[in-house]
PDB file of N, CA and C in Angstrom:
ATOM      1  N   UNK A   1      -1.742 -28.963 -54.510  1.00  0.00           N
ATOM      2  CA  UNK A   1      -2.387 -29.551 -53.357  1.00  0.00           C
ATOM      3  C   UNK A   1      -3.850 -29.113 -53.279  1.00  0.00           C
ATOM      4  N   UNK A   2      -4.123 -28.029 -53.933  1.00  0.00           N
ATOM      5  CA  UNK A   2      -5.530 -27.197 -53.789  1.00  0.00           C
ATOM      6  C   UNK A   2      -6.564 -28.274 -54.884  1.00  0.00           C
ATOM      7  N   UNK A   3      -6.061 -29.231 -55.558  1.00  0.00           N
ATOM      8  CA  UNK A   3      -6.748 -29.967 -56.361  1.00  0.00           C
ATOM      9  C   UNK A   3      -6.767 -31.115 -55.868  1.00  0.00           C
ATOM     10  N   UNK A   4      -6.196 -31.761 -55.168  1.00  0.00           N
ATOM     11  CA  UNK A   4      -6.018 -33.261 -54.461  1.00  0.00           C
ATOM     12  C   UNK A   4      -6.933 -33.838 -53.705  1.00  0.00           C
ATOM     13  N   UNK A   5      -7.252 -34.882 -54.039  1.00  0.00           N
ATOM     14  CA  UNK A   5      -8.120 -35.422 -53.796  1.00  0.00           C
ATOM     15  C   UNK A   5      -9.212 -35.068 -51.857  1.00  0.00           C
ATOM     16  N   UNK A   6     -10.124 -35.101 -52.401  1.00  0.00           N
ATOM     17  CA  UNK A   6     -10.516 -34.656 -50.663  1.00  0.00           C
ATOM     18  C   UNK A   6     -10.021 -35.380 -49.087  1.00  0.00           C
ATOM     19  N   UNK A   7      -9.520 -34.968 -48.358  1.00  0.00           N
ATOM     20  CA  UNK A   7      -9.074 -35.568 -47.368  1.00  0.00           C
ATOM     21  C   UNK A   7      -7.276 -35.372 -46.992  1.00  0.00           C
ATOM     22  N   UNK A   8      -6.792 -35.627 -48.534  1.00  0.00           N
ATOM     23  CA  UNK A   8      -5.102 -35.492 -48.376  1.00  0.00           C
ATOM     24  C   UNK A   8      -4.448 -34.231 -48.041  1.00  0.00           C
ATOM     25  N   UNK A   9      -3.916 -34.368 -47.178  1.00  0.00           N
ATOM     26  CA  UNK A   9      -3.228 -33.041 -46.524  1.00  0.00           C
ATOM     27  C   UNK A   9      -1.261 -33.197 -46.278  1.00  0.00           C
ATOM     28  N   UNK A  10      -0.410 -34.247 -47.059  1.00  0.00           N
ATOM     29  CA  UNK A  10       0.164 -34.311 -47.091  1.00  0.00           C
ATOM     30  C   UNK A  10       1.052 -34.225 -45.456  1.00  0.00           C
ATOM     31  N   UNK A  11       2.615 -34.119 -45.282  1.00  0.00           N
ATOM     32  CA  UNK A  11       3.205 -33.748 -45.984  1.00  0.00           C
ATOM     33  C   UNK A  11       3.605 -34.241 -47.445  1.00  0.00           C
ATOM     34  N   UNK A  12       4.316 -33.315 -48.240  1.00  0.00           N
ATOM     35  CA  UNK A  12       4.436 -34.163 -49.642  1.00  0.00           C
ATOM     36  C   UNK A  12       5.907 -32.813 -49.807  1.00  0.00           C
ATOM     37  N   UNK A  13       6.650 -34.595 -50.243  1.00  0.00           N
ATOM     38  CA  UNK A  13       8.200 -33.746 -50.401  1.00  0.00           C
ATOM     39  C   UNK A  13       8.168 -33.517 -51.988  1.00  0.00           C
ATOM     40  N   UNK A  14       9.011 -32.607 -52.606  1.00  0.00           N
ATOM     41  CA  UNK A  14       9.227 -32.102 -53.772  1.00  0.00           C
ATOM     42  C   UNK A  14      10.832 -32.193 -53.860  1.00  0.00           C
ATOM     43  N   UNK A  15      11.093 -32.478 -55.291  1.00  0.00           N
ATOM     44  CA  UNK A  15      12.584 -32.201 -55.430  1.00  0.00           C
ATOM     45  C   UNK A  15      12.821 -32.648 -56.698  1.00  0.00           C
ATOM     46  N   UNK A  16      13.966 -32.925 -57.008  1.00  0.00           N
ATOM     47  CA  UNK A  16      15.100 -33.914 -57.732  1.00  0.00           C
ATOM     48  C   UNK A  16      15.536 -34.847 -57.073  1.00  0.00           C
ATOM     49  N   UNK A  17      15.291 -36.059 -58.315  1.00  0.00           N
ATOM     50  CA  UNK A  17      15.379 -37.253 -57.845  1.00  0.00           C
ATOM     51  C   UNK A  17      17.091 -37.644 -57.759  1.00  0.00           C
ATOM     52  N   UNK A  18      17.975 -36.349 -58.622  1.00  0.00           N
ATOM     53  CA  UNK A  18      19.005 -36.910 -58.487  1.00  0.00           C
ATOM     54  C   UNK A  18      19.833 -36.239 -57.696  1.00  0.00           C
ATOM     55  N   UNK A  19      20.996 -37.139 -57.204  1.00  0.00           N
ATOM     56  CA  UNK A  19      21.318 -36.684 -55.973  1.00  0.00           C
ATOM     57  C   UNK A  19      22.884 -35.649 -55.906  1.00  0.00           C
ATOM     58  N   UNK A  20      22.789 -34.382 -55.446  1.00  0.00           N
ATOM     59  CA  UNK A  20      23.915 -33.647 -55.849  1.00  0.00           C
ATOM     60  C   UNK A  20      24.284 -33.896 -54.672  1.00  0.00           C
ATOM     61  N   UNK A  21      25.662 -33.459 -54.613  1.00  0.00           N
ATOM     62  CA  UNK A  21      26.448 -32.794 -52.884  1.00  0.00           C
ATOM     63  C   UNK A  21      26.587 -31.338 -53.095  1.00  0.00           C
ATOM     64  N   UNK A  22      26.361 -31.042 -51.992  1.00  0.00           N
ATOM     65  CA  UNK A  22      26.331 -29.888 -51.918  1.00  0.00           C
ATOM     66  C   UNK A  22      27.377 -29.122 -52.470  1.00  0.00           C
ATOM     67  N   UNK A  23      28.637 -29.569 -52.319  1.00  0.00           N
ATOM     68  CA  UNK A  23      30.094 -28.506 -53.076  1.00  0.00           C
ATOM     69  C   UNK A  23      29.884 -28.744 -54.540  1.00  0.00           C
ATOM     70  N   UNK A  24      29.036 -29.760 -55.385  1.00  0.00           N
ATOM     71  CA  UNK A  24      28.665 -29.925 -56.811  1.00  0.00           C
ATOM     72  C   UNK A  24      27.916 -28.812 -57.357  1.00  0.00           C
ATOM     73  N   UNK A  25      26.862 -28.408 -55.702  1.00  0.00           N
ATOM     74  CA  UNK A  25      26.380 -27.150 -56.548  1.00  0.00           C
ATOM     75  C   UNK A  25      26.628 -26.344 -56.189  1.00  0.00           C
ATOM     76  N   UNK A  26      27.529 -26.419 -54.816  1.00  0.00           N
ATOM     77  CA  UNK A  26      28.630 -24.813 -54.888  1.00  0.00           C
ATOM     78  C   UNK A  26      29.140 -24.092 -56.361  1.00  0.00           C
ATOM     79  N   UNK A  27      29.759 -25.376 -56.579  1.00  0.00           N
ATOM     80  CA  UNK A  27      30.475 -25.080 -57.590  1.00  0.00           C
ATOM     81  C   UNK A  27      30.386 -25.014 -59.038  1.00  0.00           C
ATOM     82  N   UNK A  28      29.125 -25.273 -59.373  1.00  0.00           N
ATOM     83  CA  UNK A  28      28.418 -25.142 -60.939  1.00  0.00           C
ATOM     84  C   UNK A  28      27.829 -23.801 -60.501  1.00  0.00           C
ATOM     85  N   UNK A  29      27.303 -23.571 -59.274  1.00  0.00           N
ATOM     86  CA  UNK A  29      26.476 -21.601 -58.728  1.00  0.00           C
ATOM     87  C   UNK A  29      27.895 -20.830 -59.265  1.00  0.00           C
ATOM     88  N   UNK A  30      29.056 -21.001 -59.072  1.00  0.00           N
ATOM     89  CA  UNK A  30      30.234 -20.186 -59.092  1.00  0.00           C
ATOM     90  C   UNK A  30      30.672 -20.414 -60.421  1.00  0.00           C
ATOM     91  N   UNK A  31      30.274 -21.536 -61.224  1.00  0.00           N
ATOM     92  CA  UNK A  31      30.640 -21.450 -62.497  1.00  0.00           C
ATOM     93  C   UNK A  31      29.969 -20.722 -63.353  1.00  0.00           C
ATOM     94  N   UNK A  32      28.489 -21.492 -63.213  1.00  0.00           N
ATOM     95  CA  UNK A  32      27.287 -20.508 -64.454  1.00  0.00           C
ATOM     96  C   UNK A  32      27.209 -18.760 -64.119  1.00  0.00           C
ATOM     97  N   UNK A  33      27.627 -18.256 -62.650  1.00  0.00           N
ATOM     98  CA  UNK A  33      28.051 -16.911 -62.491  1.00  0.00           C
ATOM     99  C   UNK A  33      28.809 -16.019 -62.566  1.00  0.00           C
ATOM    100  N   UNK A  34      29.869 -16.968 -62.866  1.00  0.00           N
ATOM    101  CA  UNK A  34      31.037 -16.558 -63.134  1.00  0.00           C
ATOM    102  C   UNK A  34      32.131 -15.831 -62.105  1.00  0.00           C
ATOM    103  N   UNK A  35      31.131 -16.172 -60.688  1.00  0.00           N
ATOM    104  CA  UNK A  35      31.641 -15.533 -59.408  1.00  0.00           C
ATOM    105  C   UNK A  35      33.329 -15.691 -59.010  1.00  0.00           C
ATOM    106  N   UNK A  36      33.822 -14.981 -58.177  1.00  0.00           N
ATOM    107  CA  UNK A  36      35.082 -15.125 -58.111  1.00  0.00           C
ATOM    108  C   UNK A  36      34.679 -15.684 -56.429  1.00  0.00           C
ATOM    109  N   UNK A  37      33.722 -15.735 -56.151  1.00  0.00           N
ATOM    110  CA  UNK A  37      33.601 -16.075 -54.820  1.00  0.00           C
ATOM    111  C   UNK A  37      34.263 -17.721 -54.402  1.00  0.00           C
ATOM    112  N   UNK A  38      34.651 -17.571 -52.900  1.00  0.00           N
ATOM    113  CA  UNK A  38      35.380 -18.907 -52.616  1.00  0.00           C
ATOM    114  C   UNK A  38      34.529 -20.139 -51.477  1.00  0.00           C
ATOM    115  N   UNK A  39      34.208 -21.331 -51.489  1.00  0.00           N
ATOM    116  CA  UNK A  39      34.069 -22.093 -50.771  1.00  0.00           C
ATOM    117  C   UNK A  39      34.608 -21.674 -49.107  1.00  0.00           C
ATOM    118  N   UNK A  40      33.371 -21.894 -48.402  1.00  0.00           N
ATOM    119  CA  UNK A  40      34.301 -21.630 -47.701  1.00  0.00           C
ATOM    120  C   UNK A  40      33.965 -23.176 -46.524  1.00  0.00           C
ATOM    121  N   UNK A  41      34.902 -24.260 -46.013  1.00  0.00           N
ATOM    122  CA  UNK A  41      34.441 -25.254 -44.977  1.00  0.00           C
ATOM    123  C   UNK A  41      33.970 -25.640 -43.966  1.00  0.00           C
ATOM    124  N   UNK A  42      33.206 -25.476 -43.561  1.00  0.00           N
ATOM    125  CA  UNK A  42      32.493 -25.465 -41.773  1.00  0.00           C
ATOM    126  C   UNK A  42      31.918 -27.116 -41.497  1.00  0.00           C
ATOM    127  N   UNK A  43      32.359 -26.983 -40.241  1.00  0.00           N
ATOM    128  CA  UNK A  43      32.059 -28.496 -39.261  1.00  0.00           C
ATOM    129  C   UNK A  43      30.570 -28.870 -39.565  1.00  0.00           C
ATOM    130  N   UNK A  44      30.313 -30.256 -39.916  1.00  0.00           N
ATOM    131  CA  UNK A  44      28.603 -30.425 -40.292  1.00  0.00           C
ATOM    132  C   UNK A  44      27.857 -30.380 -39.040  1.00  0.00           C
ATOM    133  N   UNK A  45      26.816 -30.014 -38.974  1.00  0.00           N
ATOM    134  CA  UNK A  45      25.912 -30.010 -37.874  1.00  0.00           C
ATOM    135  C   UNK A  45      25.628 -31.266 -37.558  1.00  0.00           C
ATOM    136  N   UNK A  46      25.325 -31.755 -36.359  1.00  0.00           N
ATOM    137  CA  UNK A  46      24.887 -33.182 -36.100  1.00  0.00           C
ATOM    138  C   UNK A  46      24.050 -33.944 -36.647  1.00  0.00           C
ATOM    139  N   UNK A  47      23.097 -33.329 -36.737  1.00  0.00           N
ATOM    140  CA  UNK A  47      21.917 -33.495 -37.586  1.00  0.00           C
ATOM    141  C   UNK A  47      21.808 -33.486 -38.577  1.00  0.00           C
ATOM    142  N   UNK A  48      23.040 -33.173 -39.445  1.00  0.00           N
ATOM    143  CA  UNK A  48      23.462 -33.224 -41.307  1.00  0.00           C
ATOM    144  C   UNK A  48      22.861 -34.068 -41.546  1.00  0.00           C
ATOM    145  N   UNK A  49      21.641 -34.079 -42.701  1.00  0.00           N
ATOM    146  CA  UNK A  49      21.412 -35.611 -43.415  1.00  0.00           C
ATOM    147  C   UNK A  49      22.692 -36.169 -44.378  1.00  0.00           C
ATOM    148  N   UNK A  50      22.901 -37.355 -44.243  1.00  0.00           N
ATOM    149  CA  UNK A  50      24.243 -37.791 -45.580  1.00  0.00           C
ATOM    150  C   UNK A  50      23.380 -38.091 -46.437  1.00  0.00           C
ATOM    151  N   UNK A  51      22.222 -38.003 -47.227  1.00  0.00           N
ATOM    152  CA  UNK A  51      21.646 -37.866 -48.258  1.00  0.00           C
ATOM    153  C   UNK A  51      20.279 -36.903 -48.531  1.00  0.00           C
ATOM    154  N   UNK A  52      20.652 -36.275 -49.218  1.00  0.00           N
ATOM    155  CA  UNK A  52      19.723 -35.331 -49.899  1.00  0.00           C
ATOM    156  C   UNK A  52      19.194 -35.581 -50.771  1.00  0.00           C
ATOM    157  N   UNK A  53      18.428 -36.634 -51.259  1.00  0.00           N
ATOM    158  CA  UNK A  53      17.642 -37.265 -52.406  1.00  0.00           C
ATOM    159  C   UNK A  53      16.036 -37.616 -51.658  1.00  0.00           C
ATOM    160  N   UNK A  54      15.060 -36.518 -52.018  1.00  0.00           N
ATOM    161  CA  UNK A  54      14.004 -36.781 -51.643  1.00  0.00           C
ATOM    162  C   UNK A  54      13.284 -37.580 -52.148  1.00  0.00           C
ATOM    163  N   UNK A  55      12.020 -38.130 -51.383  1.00  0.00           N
ATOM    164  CA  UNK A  55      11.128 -39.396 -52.192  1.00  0.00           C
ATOM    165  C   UNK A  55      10.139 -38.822 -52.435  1.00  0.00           C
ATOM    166  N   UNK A  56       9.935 -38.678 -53.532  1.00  0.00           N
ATOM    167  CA  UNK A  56       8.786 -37.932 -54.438  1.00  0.00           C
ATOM    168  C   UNK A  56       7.583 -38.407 -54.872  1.00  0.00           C
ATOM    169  N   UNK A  57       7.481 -40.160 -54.189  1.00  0.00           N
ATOM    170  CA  UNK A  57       6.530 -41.122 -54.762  1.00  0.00           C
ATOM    171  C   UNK A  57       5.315 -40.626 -54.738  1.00  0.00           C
ATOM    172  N   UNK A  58       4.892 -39.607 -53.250  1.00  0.00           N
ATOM    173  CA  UNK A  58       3.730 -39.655 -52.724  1.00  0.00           C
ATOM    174  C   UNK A  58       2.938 -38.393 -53.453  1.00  0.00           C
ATOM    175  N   UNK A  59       4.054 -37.390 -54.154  1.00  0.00           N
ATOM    176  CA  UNK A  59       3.838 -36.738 -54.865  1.00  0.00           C
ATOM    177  C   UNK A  59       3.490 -36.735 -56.469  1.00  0.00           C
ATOM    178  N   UNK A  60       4.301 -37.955 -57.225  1.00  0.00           N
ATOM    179  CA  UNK A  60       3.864 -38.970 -58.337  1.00  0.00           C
ATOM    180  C   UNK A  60       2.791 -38.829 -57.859  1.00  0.00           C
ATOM    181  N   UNK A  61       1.806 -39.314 -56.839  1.00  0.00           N
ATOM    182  CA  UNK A  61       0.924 -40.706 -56.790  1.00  0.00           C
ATOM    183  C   UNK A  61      -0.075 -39.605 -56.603  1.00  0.00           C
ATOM    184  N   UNK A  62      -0.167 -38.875 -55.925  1.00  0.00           N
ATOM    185  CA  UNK A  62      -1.244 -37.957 -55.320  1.00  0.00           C
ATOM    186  C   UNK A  62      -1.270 -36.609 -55.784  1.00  0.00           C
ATOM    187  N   UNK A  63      -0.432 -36.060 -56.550  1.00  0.00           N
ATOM    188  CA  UNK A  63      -0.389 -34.770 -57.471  1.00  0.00           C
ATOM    189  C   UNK A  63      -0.095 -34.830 -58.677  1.00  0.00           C
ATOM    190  N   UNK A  64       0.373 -36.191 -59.132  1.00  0.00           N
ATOM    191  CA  UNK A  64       1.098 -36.309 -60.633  1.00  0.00           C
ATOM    192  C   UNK A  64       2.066 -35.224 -61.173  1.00  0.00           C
ATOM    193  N   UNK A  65       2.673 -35.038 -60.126  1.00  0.00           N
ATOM    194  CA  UNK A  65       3.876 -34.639 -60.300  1.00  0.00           C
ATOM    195  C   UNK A  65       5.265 -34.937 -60.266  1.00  0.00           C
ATOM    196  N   UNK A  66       5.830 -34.769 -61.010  1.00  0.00           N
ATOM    197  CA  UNK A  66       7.619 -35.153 -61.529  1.00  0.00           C
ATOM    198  C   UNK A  66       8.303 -33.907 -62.057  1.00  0.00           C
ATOM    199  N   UNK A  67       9.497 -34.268 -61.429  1.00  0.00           N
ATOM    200  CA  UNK A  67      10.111 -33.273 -61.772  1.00  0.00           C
ATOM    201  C   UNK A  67      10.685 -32.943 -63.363  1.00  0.00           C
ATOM    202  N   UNK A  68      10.377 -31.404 -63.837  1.00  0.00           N
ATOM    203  CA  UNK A  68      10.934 -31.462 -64.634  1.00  0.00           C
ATOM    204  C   UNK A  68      12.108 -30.290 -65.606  1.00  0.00           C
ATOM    205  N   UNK A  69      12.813 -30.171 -64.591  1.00  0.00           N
ATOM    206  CA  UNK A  69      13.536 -29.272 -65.233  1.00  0.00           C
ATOM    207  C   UNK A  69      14.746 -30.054 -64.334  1.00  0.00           C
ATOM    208  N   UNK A  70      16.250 -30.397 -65.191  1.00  0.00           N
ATOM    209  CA  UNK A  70      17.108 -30.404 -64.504  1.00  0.00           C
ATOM    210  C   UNK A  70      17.996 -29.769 -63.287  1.00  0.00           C
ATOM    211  N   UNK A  71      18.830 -30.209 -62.967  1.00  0.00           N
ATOM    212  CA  UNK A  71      20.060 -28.739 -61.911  1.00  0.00           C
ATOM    213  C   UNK A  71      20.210 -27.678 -62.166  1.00  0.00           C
ATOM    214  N   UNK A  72      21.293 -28.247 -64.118  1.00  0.00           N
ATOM    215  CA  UNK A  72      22.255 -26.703 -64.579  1.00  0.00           C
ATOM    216  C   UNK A  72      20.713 -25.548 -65.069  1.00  0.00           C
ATOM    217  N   UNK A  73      19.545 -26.464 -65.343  1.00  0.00           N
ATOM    218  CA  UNK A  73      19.082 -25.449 -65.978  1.00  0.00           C
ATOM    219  C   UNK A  73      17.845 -24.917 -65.046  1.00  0.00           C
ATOM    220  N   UNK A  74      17.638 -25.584 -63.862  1.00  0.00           N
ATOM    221  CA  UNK A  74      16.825 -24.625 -62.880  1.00  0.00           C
ATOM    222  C   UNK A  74      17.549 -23.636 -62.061  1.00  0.00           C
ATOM    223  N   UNK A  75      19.087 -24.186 -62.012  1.00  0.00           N
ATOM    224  CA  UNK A  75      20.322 -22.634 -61.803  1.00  0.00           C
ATOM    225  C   UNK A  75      20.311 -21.515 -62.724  1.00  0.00           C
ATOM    226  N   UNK A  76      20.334 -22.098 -63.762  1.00  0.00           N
ATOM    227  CA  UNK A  76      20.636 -20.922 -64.649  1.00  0.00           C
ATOM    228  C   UNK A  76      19.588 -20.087 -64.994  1.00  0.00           C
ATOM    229  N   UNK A  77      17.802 -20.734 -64.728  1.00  0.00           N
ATOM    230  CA  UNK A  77      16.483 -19.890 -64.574  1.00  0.00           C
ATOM    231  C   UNK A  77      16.204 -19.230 -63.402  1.00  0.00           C
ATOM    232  N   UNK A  78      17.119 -19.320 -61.718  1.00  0.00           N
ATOM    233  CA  UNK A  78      17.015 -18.786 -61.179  1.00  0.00           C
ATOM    234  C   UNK A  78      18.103 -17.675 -61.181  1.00  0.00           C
ATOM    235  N   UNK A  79      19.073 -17.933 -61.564  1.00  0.00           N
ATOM    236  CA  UNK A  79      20.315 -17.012 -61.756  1.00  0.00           C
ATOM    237  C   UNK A  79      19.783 -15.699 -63.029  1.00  0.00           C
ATOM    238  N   UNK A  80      18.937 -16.361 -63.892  1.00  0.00           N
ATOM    239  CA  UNK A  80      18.421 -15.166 -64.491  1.00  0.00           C
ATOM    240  C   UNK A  80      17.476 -14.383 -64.046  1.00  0.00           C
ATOM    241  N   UNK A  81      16.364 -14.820 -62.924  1.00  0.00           N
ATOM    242  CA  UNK A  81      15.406 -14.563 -62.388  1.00  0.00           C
ATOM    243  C   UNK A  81      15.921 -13.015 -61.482  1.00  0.00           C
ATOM    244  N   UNK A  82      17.172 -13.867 -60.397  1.00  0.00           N
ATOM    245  CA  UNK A  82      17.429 -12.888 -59.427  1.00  0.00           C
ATOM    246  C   UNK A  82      18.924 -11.649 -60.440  1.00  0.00           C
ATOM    247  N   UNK A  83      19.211 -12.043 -61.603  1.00  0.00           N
ATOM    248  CA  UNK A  83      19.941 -10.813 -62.420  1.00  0.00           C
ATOM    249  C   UNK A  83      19.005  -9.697 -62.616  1.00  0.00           C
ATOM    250  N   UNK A  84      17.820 -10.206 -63.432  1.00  0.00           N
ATOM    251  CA  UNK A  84      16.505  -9.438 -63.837  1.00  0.00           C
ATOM    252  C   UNK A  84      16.134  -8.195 -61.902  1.00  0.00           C
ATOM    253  N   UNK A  85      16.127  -9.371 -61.120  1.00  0.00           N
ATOM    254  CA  UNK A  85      15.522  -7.997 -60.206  1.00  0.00           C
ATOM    255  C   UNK A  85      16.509  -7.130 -59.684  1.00  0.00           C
ATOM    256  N   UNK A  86      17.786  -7.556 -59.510  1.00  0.00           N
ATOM    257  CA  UNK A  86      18.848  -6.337 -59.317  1.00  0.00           C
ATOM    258  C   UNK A  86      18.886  -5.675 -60.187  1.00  0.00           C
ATOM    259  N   UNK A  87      18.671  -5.966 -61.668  1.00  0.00           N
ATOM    260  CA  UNK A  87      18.968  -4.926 -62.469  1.00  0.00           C
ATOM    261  C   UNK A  87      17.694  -3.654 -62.300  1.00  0.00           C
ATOM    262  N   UNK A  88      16.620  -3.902 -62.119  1.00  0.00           N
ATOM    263  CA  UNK A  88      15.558  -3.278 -62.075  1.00  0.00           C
ATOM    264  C   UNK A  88      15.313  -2.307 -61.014  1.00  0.00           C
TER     265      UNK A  88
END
């Protein structure tokens, strides 16, 4: 944003364009960790969005940015990230 054109002050959403549910990545976090940890179900808040697929156009258009690292493997770079600082 510190390079963008003069004047633009966004907001500007970031993400993946593709769309997980949330227990998809419960449950690949509990796989690539190997956690024994369990799901656990709670009532959705009212305000739940039913889709989590952000629009990234304005971010294409005005930062030239796209995403590029998939799910399993921006899990598995943060899952190594936060191993590295407990171990330390």
């Amino acid at each position: 944003m510190m390079n963008s054109r003069k004047g633009f002050t966004g907001p500007v959403n970031l993400g993946n364009t593709s769309e997980f549910k949330i227990l998809e990545v419960a449950e690949k976090i509990i796989k690539l960790t190997g956690s024994s940890s369990k799901i656990v179900y709670k009532p959705l808040p009212q305000d739940d969005p039913q889709r989590r697929k952000p629009d990234i156009s304005l971010a294409a258009k005005e930062l030239g940015w796209v995403p590029k690292v998939g799910l399993e493997e921006g899990l598995l770079k943060t899952i190594d990230y936060f191993k590295e600082l407990i171990t330390n």
